[in-house]
Protein backbone atom coordinates (compact mmCIF):
# COMPACT_ATOMS: atom_id res chain seq x y z
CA UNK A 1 31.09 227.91 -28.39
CA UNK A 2 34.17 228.75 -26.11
CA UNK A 3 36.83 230.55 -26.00
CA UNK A 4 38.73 228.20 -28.28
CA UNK A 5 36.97 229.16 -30.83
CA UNK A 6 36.90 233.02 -30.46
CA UNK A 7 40.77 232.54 -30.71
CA UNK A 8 40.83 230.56 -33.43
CA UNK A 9 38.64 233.27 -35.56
CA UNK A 10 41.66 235.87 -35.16
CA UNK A 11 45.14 234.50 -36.52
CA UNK A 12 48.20 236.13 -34.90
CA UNK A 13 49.54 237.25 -37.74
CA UNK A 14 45.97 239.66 -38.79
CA UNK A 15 46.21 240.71 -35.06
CA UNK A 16 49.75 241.40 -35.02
CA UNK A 17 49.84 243.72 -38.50
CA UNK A 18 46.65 245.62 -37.42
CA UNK A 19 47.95 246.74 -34.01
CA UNK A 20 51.47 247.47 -35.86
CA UNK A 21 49.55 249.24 -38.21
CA UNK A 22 47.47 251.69 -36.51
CA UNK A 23 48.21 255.11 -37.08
CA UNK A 24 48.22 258.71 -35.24
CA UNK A 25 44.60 259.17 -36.29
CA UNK A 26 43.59 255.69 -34.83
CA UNK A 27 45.14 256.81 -31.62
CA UNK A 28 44.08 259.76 -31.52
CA UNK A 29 40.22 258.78 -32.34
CA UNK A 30 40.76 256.27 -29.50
CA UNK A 31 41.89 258.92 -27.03
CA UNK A 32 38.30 261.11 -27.89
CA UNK A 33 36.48 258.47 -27.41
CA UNK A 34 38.24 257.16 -24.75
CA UNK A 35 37.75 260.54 -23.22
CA UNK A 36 33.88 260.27 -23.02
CA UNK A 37 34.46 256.71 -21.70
CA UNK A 38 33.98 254.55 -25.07
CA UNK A 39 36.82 252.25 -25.82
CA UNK A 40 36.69 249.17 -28.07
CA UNK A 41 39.04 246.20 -29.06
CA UNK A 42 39.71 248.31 -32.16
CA UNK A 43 40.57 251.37 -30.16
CA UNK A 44 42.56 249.29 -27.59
CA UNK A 45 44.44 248.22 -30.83
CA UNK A 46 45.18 251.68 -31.18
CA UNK A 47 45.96 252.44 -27.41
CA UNK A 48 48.79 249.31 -27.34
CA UNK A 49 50.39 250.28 -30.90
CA UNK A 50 53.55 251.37 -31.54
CA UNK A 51 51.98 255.02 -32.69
CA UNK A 52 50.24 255.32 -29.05
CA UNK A 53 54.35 255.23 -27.82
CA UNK A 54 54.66 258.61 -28.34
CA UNK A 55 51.08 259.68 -26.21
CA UNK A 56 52.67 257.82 -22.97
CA UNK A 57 51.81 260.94 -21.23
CA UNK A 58 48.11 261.09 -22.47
CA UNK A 59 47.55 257.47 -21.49
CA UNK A 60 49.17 257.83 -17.85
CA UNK A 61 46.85 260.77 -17.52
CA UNK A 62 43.82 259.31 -18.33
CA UNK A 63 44.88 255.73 -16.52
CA UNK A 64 45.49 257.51 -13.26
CA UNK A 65 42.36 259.59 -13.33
CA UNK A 66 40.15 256.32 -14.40
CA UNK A 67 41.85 254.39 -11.36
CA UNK A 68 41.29 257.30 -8.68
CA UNK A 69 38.05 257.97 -9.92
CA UNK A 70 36.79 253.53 -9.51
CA UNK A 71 39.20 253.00 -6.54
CA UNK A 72 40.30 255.75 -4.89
CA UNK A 73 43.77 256.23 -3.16
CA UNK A 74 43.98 252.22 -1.92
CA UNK A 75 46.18 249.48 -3.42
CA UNK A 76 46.14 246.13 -2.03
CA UNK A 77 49.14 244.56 -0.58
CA UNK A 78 48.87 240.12 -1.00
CA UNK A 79 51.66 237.45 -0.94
CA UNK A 80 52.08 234.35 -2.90
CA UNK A 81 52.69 231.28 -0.64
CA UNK A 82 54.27 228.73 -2.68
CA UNK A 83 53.04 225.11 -1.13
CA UNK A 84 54.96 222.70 -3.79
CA UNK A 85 57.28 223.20 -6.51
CA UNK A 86 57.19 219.78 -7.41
CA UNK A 87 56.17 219.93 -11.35
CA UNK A 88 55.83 217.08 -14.04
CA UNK A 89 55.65 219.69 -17.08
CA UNK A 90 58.83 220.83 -18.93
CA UNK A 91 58.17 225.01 -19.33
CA UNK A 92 61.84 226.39 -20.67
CA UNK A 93 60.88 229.55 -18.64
CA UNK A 94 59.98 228.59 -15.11
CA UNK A 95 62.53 227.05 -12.55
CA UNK A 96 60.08 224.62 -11.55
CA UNK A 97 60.42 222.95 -14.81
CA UNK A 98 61.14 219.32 -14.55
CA UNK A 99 64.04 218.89 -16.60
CA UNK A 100 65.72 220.99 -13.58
CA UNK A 101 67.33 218.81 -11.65
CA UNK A 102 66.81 220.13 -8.15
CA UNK A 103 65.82 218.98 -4.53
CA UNK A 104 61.51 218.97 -4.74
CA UNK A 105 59.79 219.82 -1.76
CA UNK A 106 55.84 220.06 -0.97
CA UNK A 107 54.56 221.79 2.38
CA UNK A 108 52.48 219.12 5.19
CA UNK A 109 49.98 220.47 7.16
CA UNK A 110 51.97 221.83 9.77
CA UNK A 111 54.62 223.23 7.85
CA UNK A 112 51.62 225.28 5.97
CA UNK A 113 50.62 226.60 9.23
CA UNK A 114 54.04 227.79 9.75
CA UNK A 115 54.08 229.66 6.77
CA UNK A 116 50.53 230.82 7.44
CA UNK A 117 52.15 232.30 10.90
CA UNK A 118 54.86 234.20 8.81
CA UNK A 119 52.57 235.78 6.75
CA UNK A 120 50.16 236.97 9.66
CA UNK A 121 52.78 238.49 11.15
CA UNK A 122 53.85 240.21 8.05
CA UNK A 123 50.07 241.88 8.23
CA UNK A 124 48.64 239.90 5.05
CA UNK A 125 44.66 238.72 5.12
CA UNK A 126 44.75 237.46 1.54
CA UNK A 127 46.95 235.10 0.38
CA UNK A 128 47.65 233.76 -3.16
CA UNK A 129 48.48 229.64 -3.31
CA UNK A 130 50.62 228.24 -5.80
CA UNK A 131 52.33 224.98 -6.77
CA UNK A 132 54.09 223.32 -9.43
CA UNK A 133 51.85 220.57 -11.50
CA UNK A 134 52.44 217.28 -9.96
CA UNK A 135 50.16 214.30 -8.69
CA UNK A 136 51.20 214.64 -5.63
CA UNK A 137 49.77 218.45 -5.29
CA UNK A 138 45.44 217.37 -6.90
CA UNK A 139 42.41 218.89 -5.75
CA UNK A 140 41.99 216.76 -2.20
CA UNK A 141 45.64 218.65 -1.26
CA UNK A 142 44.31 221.74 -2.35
CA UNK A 143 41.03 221.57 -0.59
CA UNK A 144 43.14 220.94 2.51
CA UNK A 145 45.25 223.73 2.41
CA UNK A 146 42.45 225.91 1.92
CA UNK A 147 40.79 223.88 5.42
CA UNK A 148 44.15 224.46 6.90
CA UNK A 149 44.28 228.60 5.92
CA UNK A 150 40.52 229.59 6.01
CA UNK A 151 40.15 230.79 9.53
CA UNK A 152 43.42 232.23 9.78
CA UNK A 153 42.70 234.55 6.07
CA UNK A 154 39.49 236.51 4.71
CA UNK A 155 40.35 235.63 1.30
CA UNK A 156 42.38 232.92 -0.54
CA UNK A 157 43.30 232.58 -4.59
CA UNK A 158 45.15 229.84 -6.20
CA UNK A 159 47.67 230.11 -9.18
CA UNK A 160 47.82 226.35 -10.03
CA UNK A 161 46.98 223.75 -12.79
CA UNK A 162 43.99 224.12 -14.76
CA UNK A 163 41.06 222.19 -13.19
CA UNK A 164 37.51 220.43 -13.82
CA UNK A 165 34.71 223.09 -13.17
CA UNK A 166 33.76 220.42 -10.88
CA UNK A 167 37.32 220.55 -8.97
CA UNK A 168 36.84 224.19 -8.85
CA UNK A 169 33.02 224.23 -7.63
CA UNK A 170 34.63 221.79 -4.65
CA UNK A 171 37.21 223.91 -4.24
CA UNK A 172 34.46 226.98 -3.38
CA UNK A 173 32.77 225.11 -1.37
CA UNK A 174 36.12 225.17 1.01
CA UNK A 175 36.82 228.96 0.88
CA UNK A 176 38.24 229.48 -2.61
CA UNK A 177 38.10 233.00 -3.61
CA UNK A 178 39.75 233.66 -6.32
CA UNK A 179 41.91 232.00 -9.69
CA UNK A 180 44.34 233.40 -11.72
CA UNK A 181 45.27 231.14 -15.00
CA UNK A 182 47.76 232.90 -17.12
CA UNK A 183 47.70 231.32 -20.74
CA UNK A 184 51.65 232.77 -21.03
CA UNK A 185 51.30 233.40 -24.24
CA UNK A 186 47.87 233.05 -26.77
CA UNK A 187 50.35 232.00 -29.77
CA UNK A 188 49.85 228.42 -30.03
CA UNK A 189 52.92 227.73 -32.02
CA UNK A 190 55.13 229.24 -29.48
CA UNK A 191 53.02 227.53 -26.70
CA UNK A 192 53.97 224.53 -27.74
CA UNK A 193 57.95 225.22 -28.35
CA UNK A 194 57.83 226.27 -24.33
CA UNK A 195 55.72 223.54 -23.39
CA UNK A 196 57.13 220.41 -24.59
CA UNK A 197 55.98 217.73 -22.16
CA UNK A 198 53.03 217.33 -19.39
CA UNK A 199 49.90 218.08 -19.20
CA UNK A 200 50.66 222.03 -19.73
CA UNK A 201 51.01 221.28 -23.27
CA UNK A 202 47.29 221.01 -23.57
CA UNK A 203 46.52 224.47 -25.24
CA UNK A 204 43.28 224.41 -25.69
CA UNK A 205 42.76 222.95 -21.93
CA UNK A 206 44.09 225.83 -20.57
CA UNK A 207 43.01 228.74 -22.90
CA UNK A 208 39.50 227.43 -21.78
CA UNK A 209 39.99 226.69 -17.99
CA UNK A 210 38.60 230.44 -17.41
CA UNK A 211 35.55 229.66 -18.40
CA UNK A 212 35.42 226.55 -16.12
CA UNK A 213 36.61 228.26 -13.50
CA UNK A 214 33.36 231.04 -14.37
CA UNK A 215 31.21 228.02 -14.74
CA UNK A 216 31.78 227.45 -10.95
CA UNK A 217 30.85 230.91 -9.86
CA UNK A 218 34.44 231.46 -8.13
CA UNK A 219 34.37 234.79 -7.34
CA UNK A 220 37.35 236.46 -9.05
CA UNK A 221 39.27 235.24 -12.37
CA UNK A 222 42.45 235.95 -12.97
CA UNK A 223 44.53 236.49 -16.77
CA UNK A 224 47.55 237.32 -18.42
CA UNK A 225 50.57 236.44 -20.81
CA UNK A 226 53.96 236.03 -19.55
CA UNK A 227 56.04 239.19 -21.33
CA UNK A 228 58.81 237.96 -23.32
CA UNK A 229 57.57 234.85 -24.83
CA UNK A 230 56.27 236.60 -28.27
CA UNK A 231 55.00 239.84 -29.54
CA UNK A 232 53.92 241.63 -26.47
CA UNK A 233 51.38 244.17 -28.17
CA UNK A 234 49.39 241.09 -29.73
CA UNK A 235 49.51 238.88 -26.27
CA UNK A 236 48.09 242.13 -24.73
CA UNK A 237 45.04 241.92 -27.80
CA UNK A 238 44.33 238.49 -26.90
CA UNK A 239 44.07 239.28 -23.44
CA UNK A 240 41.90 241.89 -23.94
CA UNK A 241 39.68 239.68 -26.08
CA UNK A 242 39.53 237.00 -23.28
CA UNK A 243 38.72 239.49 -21.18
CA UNK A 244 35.70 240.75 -23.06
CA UNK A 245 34.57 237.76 -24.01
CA UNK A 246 34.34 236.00 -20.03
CA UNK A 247 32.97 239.51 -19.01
CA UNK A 248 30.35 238.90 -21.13
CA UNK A 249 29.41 234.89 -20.49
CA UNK A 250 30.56 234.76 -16.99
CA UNK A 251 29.55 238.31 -15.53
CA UNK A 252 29.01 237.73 -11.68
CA UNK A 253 32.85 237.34 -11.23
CA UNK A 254 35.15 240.03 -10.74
CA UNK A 255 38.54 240.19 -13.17
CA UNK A 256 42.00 240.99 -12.90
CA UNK A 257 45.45 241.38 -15.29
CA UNK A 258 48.80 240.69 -14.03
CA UNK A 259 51.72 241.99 -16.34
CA UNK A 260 54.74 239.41 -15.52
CA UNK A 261 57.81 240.11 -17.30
CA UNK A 262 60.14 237.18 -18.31
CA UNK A 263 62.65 237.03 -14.97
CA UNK A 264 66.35 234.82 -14.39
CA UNK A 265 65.32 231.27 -13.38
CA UNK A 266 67.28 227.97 -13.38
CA UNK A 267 67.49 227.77 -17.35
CA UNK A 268 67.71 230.99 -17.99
CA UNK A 269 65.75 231.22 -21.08
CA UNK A 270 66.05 234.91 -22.66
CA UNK A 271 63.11 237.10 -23.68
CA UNK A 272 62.48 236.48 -27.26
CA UNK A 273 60.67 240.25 -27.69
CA UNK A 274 62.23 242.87 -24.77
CA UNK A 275 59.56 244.36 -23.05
CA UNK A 276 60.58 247.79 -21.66
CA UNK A 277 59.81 249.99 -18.55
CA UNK A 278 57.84 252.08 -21.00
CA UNK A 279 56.18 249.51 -22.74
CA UNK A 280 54.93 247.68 -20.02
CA UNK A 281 53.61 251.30 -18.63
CA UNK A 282 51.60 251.70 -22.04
CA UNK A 283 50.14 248.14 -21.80
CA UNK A 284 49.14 249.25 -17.74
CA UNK A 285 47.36 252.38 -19.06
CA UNK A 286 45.63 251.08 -22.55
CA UNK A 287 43.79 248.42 -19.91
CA UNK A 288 42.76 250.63 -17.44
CA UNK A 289 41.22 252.92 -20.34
CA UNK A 290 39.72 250.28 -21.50
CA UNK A 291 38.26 248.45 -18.77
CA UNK A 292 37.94 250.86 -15.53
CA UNK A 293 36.45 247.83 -13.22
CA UNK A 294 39.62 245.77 -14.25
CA UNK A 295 41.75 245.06 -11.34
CA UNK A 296 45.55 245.75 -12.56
CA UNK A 297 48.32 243.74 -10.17
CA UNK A 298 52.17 244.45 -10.56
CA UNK A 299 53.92 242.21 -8.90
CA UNK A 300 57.70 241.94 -7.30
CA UNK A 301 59.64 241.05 -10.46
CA UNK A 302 59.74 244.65 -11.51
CA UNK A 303 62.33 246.65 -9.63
CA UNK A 304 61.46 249.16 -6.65
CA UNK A 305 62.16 252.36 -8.25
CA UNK A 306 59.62 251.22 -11.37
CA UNK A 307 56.88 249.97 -9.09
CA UNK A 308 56.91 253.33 -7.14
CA UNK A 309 55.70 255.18 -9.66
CA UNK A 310 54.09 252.98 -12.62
CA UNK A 311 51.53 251.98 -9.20
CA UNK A 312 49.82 255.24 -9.61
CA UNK A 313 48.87 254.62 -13.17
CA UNK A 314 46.28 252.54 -12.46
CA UNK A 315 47.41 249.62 -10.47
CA UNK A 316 45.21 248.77 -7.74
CA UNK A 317 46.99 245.52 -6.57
CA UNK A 318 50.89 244.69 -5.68
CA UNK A 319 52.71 241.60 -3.97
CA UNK A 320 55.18 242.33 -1.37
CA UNK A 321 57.76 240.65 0.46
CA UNK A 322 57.84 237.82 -2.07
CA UNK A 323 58.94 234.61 -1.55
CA UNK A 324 59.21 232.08 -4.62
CA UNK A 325 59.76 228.74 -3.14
CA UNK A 326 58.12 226.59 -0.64
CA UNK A 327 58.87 227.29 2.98
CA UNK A 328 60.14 230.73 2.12
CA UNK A 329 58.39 232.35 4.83
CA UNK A 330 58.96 230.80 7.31
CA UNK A 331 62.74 229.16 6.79
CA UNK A 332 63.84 231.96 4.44
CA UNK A 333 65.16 231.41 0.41
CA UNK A 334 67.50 228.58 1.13
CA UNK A 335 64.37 226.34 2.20
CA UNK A 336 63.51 225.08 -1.49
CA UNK A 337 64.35 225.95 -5.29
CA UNK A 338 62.96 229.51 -6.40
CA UNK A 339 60.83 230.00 -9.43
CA UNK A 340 62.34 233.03 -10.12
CA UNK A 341 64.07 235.59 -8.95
CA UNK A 342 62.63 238.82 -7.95
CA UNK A 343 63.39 242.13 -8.34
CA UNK A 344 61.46 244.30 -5.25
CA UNK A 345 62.99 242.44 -2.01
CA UNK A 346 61.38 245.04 0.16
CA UNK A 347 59.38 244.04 2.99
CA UNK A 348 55.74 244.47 2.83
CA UNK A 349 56.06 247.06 5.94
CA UNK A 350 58.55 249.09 3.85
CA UNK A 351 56.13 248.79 0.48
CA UNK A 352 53.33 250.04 2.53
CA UNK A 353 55.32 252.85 4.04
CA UNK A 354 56.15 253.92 0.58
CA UNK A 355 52.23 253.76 -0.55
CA UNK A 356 51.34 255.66 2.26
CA UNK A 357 53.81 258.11 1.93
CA UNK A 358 52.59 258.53 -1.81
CA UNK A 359 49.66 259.27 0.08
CA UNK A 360 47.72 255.99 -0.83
CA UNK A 361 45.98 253.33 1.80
CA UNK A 362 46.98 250.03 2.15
CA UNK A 363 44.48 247.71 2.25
CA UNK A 364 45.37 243.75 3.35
CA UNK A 365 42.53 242.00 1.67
CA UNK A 366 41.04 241.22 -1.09
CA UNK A 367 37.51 240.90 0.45
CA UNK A 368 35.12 239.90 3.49
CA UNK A 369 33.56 236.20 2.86
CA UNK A 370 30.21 238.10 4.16
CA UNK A 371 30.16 239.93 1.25
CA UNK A 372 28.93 236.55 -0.36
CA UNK A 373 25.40 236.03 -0.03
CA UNK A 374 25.45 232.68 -1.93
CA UNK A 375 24.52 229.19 0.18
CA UNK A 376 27.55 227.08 -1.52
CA UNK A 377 30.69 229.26 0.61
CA UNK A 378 30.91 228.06 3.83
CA UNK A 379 30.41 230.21 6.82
């Protein structure tokens, strides 16, 4: 049995009516037993349902306690290094997209290095790797990159195509530490309308690639939906009952929700279903209430003045100084095609200045490879 098959045995349409359809006494039942740390799928229904709206400031409490109480006063500051944006899938959201006709570009050795030297200098020890999907950027590039940034990093995570547990076993073995796999959105109709062409379009391939990537042992999996796409109550259900369900099957790895939000890109596809500032602060606290060892990340496509406060709800990871295209680093935004555009263009110094003036630590990485005790990580 996998995932697949989980999915299959809830239709949107059920899921969608029954979080729509939760009322004040569902929330409030949820909030009890949410108080003496008992929260469900059917209470996290309840907790992401139009009737939990109006107990935002119930939910913010009980998210910011939860976080303070599992993690303290720290947030961790990464950056995404973009190696490629060369892509042979057609996705109507992403600027990467292969229909857009714009220059390619995917980093050498050297030029990784470079980039690597940026980012040092910018204080980061954990980096996040991502590329486009393209033959040119397979599993023997990857494996070099992560030869080419291991003794420079204590911890390295890739956002990139969906793999063979086999690819990402290899991929350990050379200093992998974490993957994030965002399905963009668990409604396979729409899947398919924003993923026309390449291998993308698989949806079963990548609704179960967390599981392979589990399979491996990596230490740290990574989910989400991209906000926007479809009803974002329901992708937040599914999410949750991913979530549950690799917790349970795959429970030596750590897990973490991003919350992206549909952003401009070359194509400029508009949100089908708005998301808004208060929304997206609901579906923050309902996962921290229900889930207090989740890690939460919010990344630079939400605007300064949101991420200053909606951080102390129970976020516990944040990107700074983004840069969306190859090169960005180290040659600045003209260097390559962006995916997107973001929103926070403060520098990671001036982020951290902010957390610490909020009274919060920063912390630089994600984790210390001698924290593994297993034989296949490399020294």
């Amino acid at each position: 049995m996998s995932f697949a098959d989980v999915h299959a045995a809830h239709p949107w349409d059920d899921v969608l009516s029954s979080v729509h359809t939760k009322t004040e006494a569902d929330v409030q039942r949820a909030l009890t037993r949410a108080a003496n740390g008992i929260c469900d799928l059917e209470d996290f229904k309840a907790l992401i349902s139009p009737a939990a709206a109006h107990h935002i400031e119930a939910l913010a409490k009980l998210s910011h306690d939860r976080t303070r109480q599992r993690f303290g006063r720290t947030i961790q500051l990464f950056a995404p290094a973009y190696l490629s944006n060369e892509c042979q899938n057609i996705c109507t959201y992403c600027g990467f997209s292969a229909g857009n006709k714009v220059a390619r570009r995917t980093l050498n050795p050297a030029e990784i290095l470079r980039e690597a030297g940026a980012l040092k200098k910018l204080g980061f020890d954990h980096l996040l790797l991502l590329t486009g999907e393209s033959n040119k950027v397979d599993v023997d590039y990857f494996a070099a990159a992560l030869d080419t940034l291991r003794p420079y990093f204590s911890s390295l995570s890739m956002e990139v195509q969906p793999l063979e547990t086999d690819d990402y076993t290899r991929l350990r073995q050379h200093g992998l530490n974490a993957v994030f796999v965002y399905q963009e959105t668990y409604h396979r109709e729409t899947y398919n309308t924003h993923h026309p062409k390449g291998k993308k379009s698989d949806f079963a391939w990548r609704l179960d690639a967390p599981d392979r990537i589990g399979a491996a042992g990596v230490h740290k999996i990574g989910l989400g939906a991209l906000f926007g796409l479809e009803d974002w109550r329901t992708e937040c259900f599914f999410t949750a009952l991913h979530l549950q369900w690799l917790e349970r099957k795959h429970w030596r790895s750590r897990f973490s929700v991003s919350f992206p939000r549909l952003r401009p890109h070359e194509g400029n596809l508009q949100p089908k279903v708005e998301m808004t500032d208060r929304d997206l602060v609901q579906a923050i606290c309902a996962f921290r209430i229900f889930n207090g060892e989740l890690e939460l990340t919010l990344s630079t496509r939400e605007s300064p003045a949101f991420r200053d406060h909606a951080f102390k709800l129970g976020i516990t990871s944040m990107s700074a100084g983004s840069r969306t295209n190859p090169g960005g680093y180290s040659e600045g935004k003209e260097a390559s095609l962006e995916q997107f555009e973001i929103e926070d263009d403060r520098t990671p110094s001036e982020v951290a200045t902010m957390l610490r003036n909020s009274g919060y630590e920063t912390v630089w990485k994600d984790w210390d490879p001698s924290y593994d005790q297993s034989e296949t990580v490399l020294a």
